[in-house]
Protein backbone atom coordinates (compact mmCIF):
# COMPACT_ATOMS: atom_id res chain seq x y z
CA UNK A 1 3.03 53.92 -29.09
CA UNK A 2 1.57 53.18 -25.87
CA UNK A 3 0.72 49.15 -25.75
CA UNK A 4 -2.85 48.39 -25.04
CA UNK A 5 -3.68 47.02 -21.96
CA UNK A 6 -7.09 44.46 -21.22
CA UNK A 7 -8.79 43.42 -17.69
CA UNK A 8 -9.33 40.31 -20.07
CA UNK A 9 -6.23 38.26 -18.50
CA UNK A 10 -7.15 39.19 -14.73
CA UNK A 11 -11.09 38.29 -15.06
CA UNK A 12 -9.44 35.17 -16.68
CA UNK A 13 -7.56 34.16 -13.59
CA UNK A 14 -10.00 35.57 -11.29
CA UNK A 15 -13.30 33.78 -12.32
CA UNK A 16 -11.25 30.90 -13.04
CA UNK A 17 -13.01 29.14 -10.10
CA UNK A 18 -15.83 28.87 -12.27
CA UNK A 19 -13.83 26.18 -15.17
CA UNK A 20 -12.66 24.39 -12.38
CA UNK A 21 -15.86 24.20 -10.33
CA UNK A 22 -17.58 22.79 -13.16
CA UNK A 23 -14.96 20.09 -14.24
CA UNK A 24 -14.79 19.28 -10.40
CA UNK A 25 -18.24 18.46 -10.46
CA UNK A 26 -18.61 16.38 -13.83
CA UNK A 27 -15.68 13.66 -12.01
CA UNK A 28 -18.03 14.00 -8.84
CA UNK A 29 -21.03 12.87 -10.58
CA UNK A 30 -19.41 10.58 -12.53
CA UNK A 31 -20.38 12.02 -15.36
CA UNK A 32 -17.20 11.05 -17.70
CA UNK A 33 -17.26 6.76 -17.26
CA UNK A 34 -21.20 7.13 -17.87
CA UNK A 35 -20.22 8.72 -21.56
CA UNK A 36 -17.56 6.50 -21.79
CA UNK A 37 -20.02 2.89 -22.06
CA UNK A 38 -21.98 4.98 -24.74
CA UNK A 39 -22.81 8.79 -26.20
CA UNK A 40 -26.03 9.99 -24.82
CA UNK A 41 -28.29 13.04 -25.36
CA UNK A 42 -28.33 15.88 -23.07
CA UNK A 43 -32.09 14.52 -21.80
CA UNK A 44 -31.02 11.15 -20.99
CA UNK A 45 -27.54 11.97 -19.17
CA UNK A 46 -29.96 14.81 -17.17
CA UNK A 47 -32.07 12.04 -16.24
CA UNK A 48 -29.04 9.78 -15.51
CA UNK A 49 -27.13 12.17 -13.03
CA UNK A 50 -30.14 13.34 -11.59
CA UNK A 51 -30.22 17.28 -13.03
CA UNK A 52 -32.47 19.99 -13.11
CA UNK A 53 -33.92 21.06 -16.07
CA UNK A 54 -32.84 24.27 -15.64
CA UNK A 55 -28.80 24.02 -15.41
CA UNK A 56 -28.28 20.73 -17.07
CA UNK A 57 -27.90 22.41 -20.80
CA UNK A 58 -25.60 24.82 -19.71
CA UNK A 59 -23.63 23.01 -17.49
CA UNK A 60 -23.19 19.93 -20.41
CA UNK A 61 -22.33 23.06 -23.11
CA UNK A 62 -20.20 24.86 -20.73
CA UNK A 63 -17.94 21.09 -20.99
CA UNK A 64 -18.40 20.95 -24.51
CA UNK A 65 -16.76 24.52 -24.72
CA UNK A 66 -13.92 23.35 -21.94
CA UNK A 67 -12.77 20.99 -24.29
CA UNK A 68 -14.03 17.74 -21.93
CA UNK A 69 -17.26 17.03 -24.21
CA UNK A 70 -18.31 16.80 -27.97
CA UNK A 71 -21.31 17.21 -29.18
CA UNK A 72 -23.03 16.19 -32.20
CA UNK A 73 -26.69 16.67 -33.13
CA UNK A 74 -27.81 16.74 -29.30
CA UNK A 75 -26.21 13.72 -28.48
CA UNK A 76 -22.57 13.77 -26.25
CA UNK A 77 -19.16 12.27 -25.65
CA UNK A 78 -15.79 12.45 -24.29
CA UNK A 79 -13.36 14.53 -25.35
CA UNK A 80 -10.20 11.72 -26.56
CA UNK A 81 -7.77 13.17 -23.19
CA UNK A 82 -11.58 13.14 -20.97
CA UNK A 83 -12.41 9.20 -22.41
CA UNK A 84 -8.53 8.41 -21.12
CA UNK A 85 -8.21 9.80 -17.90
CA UNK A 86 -11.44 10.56 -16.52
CA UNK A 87 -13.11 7.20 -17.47
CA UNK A 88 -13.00 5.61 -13.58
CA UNK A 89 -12.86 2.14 -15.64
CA UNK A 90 -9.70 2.51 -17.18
CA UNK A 91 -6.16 2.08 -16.12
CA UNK A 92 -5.39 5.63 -17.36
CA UNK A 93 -8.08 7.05 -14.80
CA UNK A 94 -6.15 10.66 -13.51
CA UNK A 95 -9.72 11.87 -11.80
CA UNK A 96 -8.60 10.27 -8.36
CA UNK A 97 -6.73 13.84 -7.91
CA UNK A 98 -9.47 16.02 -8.71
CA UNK A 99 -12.02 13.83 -6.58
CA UNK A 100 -9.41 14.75 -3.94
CA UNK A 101 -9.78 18.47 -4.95
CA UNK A 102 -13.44 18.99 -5.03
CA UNK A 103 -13.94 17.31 -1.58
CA UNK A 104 -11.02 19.14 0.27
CA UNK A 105 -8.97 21.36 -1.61
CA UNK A 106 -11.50 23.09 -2.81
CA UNK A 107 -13.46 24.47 0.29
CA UNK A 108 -9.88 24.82 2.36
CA UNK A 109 -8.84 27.38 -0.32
CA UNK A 110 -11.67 29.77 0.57
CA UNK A 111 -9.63 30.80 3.80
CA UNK A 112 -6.35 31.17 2.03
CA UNK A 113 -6.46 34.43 3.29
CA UNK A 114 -6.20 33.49 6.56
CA UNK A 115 -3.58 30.99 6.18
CA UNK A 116 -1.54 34.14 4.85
CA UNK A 117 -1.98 35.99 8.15
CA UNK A 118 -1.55 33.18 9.77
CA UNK A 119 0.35 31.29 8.23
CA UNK A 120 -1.08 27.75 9.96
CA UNK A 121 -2.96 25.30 7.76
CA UNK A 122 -7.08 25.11 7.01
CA UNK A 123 -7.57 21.99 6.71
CA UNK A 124 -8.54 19.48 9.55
CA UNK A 125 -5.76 20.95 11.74
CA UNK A 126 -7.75 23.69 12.06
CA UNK A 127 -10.01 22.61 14.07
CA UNK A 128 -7.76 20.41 15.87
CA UNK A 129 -8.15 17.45 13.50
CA UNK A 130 -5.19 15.21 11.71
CA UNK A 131 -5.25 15.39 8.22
CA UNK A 132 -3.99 11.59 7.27
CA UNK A 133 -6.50 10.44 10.04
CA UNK A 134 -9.25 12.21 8.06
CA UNK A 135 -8.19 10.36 4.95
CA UNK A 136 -7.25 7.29 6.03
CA UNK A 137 -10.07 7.20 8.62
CA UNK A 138 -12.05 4.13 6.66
CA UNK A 139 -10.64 1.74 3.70
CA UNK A 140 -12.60 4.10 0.90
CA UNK A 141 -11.40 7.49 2.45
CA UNK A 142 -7.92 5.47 1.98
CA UNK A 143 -8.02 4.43 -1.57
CA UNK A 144 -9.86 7.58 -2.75
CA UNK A 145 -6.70 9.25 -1.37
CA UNK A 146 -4.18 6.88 -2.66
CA UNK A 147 -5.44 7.00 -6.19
CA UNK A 148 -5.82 10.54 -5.60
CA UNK A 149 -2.10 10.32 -5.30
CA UNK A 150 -1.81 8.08 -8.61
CA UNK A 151 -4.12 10.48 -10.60
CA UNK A 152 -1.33 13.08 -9.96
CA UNK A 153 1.40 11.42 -10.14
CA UNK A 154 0.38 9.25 -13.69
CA UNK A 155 1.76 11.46 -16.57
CA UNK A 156 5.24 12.24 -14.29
CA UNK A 157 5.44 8.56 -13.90
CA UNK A 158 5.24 7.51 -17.90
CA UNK A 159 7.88 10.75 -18.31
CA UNK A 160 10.55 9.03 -16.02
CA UNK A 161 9.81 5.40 -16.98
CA UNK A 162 10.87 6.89 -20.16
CA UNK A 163 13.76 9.37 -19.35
CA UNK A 164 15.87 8.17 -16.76
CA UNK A 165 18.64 5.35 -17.71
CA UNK A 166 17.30 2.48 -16.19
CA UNK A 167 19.27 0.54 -17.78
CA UNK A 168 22.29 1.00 -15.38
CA UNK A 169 20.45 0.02 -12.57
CA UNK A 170 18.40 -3.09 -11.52
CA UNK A 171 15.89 -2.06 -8.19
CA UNK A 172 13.95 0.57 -7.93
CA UNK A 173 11.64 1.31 -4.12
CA UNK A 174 9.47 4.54 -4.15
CA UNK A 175 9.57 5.87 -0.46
CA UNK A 176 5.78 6.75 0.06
CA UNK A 177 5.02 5.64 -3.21
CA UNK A 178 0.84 5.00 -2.70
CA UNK A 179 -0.05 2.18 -5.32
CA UNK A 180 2.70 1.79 -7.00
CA UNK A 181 2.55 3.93 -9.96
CA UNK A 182 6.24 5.12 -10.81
CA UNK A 183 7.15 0.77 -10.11
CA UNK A 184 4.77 0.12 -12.38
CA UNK A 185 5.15 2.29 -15.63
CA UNK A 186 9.04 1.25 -14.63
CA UNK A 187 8.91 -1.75 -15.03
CA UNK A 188 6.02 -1.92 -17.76
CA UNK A 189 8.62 -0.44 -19.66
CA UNK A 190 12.03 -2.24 -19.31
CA UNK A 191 12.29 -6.24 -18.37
CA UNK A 192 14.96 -6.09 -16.32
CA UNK A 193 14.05 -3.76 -13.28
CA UNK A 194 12.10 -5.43 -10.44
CA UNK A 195 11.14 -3.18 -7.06
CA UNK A 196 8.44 -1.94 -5.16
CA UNK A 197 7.19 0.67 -3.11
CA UNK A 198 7.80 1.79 1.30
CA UNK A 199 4.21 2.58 2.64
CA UNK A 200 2.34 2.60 5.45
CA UNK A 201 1.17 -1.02 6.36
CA UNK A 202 -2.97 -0.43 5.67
CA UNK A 203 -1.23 0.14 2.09
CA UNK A 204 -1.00 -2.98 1.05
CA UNK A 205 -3.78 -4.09 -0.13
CA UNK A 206 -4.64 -1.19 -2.54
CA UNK A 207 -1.15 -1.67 -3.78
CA UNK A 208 -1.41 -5.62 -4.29
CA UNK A 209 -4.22 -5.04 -6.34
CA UNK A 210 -3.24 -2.13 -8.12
CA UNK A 211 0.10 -4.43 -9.14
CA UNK A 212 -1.56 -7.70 -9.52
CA UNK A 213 -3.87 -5.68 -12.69
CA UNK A 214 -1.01 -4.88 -14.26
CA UNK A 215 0.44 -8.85 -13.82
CA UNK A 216 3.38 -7.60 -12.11
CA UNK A 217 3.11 -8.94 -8.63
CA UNK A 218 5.85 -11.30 -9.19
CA UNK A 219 8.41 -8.10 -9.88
CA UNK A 220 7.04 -5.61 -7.31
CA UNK A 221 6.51 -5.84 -3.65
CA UNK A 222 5.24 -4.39 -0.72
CA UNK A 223 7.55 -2.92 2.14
CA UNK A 224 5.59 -1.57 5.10
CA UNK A 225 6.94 1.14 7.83
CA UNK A 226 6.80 4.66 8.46
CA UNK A 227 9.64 6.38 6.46
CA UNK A 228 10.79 8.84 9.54
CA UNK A 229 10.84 6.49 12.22
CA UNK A 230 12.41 2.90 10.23
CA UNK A 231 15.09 2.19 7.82
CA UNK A 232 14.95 2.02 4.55
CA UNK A 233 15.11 -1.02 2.37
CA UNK A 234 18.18 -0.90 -0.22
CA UNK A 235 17.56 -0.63 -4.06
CA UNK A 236 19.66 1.17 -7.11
CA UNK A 237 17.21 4.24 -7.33
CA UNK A 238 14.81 5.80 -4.45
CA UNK A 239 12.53 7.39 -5.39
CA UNK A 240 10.18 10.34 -3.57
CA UNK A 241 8.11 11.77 -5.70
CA UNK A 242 5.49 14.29 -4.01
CA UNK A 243 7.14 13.52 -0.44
CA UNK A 244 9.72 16.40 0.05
CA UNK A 245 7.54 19.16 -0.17
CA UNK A 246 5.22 18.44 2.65
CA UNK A 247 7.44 18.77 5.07
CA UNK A 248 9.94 21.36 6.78
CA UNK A 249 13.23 22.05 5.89
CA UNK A 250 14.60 19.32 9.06
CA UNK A 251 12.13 16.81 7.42
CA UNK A 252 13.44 17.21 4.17
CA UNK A 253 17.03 16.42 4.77
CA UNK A 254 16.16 13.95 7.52
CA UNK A 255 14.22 11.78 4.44
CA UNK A 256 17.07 12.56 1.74
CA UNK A 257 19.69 10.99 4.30
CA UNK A 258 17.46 7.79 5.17
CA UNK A 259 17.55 7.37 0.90
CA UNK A 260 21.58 7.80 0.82
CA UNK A 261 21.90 5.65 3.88
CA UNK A 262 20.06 2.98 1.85
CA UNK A 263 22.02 3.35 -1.68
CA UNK A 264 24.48 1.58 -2.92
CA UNK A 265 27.11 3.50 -4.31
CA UNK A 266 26.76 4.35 -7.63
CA UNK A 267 22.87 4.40 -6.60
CA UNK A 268 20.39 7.41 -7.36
CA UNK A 269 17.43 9.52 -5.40
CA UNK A 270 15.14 10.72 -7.97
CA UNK A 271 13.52 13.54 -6.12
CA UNK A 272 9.79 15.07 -8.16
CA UNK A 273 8.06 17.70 -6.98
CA UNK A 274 6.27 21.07 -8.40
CA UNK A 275 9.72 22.08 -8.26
CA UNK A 276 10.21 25.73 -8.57
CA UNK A 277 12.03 27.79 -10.94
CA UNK A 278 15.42 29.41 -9.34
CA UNK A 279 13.75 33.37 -10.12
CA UNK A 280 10.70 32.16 -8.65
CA UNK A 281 9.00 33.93 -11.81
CA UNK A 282 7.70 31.44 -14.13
CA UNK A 283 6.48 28.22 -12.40
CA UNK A 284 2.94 29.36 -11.39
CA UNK A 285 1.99 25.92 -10.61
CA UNK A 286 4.87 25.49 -8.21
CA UNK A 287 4.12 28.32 -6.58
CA UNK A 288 0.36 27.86 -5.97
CA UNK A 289 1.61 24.18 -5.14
CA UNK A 290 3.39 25.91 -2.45
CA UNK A 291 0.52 27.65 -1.07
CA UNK A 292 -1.20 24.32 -1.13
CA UNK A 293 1.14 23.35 1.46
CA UNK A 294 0.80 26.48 3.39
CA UNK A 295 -3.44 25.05 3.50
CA UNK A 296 -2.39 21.61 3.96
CA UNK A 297 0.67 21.11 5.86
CA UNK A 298 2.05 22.46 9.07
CA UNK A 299 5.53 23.36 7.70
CA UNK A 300 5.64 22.25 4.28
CA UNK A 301 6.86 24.11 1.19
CA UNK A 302 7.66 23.64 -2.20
CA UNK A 303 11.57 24.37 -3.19
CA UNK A 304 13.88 25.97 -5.84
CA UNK A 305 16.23 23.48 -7.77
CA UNK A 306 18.87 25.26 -6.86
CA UNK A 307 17.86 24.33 -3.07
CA UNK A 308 17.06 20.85 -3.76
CA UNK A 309 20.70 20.79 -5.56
CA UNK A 310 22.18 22.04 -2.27
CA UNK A 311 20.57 19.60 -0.04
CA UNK A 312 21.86 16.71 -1.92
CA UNK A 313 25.18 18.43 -1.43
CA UNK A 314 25.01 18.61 2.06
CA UNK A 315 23.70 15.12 2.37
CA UNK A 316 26.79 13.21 0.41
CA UNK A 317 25.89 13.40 -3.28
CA UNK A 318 28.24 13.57 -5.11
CA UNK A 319 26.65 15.35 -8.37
CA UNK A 320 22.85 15.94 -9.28
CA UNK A 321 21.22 17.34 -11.90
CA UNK A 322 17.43 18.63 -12.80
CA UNK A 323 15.23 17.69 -15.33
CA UNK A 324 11.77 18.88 -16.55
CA UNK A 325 8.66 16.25 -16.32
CA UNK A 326 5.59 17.83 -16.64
CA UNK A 327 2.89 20.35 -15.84
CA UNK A 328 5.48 22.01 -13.73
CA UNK A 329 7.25 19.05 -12.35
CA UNK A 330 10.76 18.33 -12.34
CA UNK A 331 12.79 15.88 -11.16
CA UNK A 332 16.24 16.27 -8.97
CA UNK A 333 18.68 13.24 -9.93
CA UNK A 334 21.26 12.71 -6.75
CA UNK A 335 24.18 10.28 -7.37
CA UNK A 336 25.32 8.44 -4.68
């Protein structure tokens, strides 16, 4: 019998723009930490985030349909994942990413096509622009990036604080680590581990305070320097999570040999990325991640495991392994 076929799954992915636009734009306005201080009707958050008559029914429905929003005889609230991580006043917020998203990824995406043909970036390069000097070009451009960064890297974070064996090792530095959010869960969860984070110097201060919330300043610190042109400090476990892939394959090995040079042995690089699958068939996110870096980057990529593997190889490991985090992350474990 011949099996039956439907457009259903391709005007899924196609129109998909749609779900995402609209989810985009409830973080942009906010829309998520005004719910969370109280439930509201659909008239009074209309009147709150300033929206036309017109739209504002459909667009509040289309979120209640989403998943994002209840509703309850006209009046509205978070969804329980939507009250955790798109509230902007709790620790949990993840909407940093998707701020990050609807202000740049978004419109660079509409000339993917072109980067194909291309193959050179859409963003600020472009036009002959520098994409960290767009972000970083004032102190909110900065943090809206960095807890961009956090946003994304939150649930991976909470996985390995959990996973890995900390207890055989004592120090932990994430190598471009924005606020501090792997130290952090790390050492929220065991006692004993102390560390900190190698960032740019204008860092600091976002990471101070992000620490000092959590009442950890005393166990985490601040190293400042530029990760291809200075040494890095020691620890038991590197980490570079979200730092391999935007950059080219000389890049890539440079950074994994500045992280052996600066273990002890014994010591471990814990490597996460949107790492791809070794048949490149079943990681979608990965692979989109990949053409992110095609928009973004000037030579990044995302990489197999079995290519990450071999780099470590070549650089002095002496065994690794991968490990599955979430929503198509993994993690390459490197011992020294």
């Amino acid at each position: 019998m011949r099996q039956e076929i439907s457009p259903e799954p391709i005007l899924e992915v196609g129109l998909g723009f749609m779900a995402s636009k609209a989810l985009l734009t409830a973080v942009e306005l906010d829309l998520f930490s005004r719910l969370a201080e109280a439930p509201r009707t659909g008239g009074d958050l209309a009147g709150a985030l300033g929206l036309h008559s017109r739209g504002a029914a459909d667009f509040l429905d289309a979120l209640v349909a989403l998943g994002f929003l209840e509703r309850s005889e006209g009046v509205y609230r978070n969804s329980p994942s939507a009250d955790t991580f798109l509230d902007r006043g709790k620790a949990t917020y993840a909407g940093g990413i998707l701020e990050m998203a609807n202000s740049r990824l978004y419109p660079f995406w509409g000339s993917l096509t072109e980067a194909l043909q291309t193959g050179k970036p859409q963003n600020e390069h472009k036009h002959g622009g520098d994409v960290f000097d767009a972000i970083y070009h004032d102190q909110e451009g900065l943090e809206r990036f960095l807890h961009g960064m956090t946003g994304l890297s939150m649930g991976k974070a909470m996985v390995i604080a959990q996973r890995f064996p900390w207890a055989d090792y004592r120090t932990v530095l994430d190598v471009g680590g924005a606020v501090g959010c792997v130290p952090v869960a790390v050492a929220q969860r065991h006692a004993h581990m102390s560390g900190g984070v190698f960032e740019l110097p204008r860092v600091r201060p976002v990471f101070e305070k992000y620490v000092a919330s959590f009442g950890l300043g005393d166990r985490l610190t601040f190293h400042g320097g530029d990760f291809f042109t200075d040494d890095l400090p020691g620890a038991d476990v590197i980490v570079l999570g979200q730092i391999l892939h935007g950059w080219g394959l000389e890049e890539k090995r440079l950074l994994l040999k500045k992280a052996y040079d600066a273990l002890p042995d014994g010591g471990a690089v814990l490597v996460y990325d949107a790492i791809i699958d070794d048949d490149r068939k079943e990681n979608t996110f990965g692979l989109l991640a990949s053409l992110n870096m095609l928009i973004e980057t000037r030579s990044g990529f995302e990489y197999t495991a079995a290519d990450g593997r071999a780099w470590l190889a070549e650089t002095g490991f002496s065994s690794s392994r991968i490990e599955p985090l979430t929503d198509g992350y993994s993690m390459l474990v490197g011992i020294k």
